[in-house]
Each structure stands twice: as C-alpha cells, then as structure tokens.
Protein backbone atom coordinates (compact mmCIF):
# COMPACT_ATOMS: atom_id res chain seq x y z
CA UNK A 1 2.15 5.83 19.54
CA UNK A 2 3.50 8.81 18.24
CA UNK A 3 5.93 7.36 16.20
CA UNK A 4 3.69 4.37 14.89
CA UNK A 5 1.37 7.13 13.56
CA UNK A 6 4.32 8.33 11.72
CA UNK A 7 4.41 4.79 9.97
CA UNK A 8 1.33 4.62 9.17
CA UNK A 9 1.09 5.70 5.27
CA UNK A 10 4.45 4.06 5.06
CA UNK A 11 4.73 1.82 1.88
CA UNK A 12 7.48 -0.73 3.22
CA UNK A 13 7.03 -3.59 5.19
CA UNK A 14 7.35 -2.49 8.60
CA UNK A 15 9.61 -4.80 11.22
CA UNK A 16 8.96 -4.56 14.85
CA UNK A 17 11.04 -6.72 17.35
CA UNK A 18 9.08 -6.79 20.64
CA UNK A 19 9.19 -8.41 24.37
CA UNK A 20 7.24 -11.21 25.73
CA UNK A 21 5.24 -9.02 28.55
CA UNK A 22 4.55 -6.57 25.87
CA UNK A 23 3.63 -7.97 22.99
CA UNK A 24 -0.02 -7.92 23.71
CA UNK A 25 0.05 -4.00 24.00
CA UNK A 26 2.05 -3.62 21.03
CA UNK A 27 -0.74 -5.40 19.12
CA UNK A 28 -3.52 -3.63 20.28
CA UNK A 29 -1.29 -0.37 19.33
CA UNK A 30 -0.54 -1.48 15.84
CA UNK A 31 -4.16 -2.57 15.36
CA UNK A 32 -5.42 1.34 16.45
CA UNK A 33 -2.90 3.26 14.56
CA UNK A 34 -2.53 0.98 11.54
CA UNK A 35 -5.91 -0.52 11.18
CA UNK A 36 -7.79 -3.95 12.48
CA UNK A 37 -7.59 -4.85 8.44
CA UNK A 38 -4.10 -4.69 7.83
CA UNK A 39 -1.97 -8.11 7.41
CA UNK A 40 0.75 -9.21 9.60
CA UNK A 41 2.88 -11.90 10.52
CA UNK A 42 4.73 -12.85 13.82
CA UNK A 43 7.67 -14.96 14.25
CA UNK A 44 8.24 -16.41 17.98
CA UNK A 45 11.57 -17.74 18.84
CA UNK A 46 12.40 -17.86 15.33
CA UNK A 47 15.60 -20.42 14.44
CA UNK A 48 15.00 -22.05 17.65
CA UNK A 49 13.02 -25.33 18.56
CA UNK A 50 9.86 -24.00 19.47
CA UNK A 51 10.01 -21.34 16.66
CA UNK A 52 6.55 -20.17 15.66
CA UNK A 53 4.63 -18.34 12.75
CA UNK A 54 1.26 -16.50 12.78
CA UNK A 55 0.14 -14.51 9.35
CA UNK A 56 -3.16 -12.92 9.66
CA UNK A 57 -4.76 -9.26 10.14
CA UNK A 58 -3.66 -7.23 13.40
CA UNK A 59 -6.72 -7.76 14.96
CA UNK A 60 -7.00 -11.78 14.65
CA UNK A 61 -3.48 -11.34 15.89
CA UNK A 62 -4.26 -9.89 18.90
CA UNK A 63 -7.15 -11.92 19.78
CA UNK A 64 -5.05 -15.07 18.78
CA UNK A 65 -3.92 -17.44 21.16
CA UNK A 66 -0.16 -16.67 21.34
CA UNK A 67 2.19 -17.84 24.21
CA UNK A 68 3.91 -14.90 25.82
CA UNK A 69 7.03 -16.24 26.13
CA UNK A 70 10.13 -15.97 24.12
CA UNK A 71 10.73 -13.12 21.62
CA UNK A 72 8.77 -11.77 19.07
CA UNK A 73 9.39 -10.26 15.87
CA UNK A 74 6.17 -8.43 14.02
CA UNK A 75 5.73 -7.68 10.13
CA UNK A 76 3.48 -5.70 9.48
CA UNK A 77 2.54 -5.00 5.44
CA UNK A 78 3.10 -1.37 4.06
CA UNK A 79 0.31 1.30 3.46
CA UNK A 80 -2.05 0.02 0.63
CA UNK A 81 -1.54 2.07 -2.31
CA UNK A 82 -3.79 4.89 -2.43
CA UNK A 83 -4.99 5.40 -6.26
CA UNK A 84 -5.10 9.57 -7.52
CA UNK A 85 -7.11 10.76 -9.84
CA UNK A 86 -5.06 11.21 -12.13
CA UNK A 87 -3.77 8.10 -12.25
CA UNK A 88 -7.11 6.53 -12.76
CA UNK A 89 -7.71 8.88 -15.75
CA UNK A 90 -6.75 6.98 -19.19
CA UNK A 91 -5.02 8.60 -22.05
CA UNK A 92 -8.27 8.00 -24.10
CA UNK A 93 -9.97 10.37 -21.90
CA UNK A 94 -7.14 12.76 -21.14
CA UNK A 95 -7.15 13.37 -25.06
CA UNK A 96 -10.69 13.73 -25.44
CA UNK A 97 -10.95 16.72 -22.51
CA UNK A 98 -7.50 18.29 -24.37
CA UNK A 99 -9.12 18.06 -27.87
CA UNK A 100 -11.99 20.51 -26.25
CA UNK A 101 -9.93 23.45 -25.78
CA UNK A 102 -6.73 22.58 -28.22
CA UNK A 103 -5.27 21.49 -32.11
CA UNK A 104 -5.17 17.72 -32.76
CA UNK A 105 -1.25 17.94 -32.87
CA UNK A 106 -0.67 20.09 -29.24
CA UNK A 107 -3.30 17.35 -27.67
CA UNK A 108 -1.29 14.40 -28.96
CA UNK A 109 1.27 15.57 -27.34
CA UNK A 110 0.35 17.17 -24.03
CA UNK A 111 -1.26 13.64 -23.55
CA UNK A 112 1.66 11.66 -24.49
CA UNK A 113 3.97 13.98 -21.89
CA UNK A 114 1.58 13.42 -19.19
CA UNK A 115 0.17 9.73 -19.54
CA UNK A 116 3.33 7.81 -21.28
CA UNK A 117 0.75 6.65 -24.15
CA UNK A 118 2.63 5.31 -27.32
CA UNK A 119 2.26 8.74 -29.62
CA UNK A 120 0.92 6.84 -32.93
CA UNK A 121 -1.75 5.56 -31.02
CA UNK A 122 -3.08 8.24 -29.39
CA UNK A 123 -2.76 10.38 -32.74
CA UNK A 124 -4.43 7.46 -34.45
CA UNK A 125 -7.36 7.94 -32.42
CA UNK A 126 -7.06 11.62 -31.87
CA UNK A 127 -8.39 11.33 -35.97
CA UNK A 128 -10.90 8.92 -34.95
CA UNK A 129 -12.77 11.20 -32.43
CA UNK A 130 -12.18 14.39 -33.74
C-alpha cells in the first residue's frame, strides 16, 4: 500500500503484473489508493489462446466477472492533470493586474516572460485598455 500511495499523483501510465490468487486484492488496493474513477485495463494470458482484455474504471474492474486463472497484467492511467492557478490565468488578464501597479512597456514585458504571449499582441492591446 505504501508504495501504491507513492504512485498515486504519478503522471505515467502505471504497469502492474499480478498473480491469479491475488488479483482480486490488488484491485480493491488500486481502487482505495488510486480512486474508484480512475481507468484501467487488464490483459489475461495475453499472446496466448485464451488471451483476454478488460478497459474500464478500477472499481467496475473489481466487481467484473474475471476468471482467476492465468496471469494478469494491470494498466492503470496516470494522475489527471491537476490545473494551477496560474496556469488558468490568461495573458489578457495577467496584463491588466500588471498595468495597475506598472508602465505600459515593463507590463508588456513581465507578461510576455511569464505567459509566452506573442509581444505585439499583448502591446497591441496593452494600448487598447490603457
């Protein structure tokens, strides 16, 4: 458990390779740490005859009807991507709260350093607000 927690807020696609007698357990694991919500597949006896695929969240997973037998290999999708602040802040309204405290020219670009906004255009309307 310990080290599935550490997983948790991973952003990679996470590969687990798992017994027959445990791969119940594992799934009720992965569905407490990780989240009931979060999408997975499992391959059983994959590139042999009776090879198997189930995509669908952890905890339709777990209740699913899945033979025990054979071996298992779980993917389980990264971490969704948590959105900042700042990252849901637009250059538009970066310049505007700049443009309160500092010259046209030192706004433009202080908001072109920190957002990655094309210079002429926020200048351009840098003159239209101000």
């Amino acid at each position: 458990m310990q080290r599935l927690t550490e997983l948790k807020a991973a952003p990679e696609t996470l590969i687990f390779y798992e017994a027959p007698h445990r791969i119940k357990a594992t799934l009720e694991a992965l569905c407490e740490v990780f989240g009931a919500d979060r999408f997975a597949g499992i391959g059983r006896e994959l590139t042999k005859k009776f090879e198997s695929l189930y995509r669908d969240t952890l905890v339709n997973l777990k209740e699913a009807d899945i033979p025990e037998k054979g071996e298992f290999v779980i993917v389980v999708a990264g971490a969704p991507k948590i959105e900042t602040h700042s990252e849901s802040l637009s250059w538009q309204s970066v310049l505007e709260t700049l443009l309160k405290e500092l010259p046209l020219k030192q706004a433009v670009s202080l908001t072109v350093q920190l957002t990655g906004a094309k210079k002429n255009e926020v200048y351009d309307f840098g003159l239209e607000i101000k």
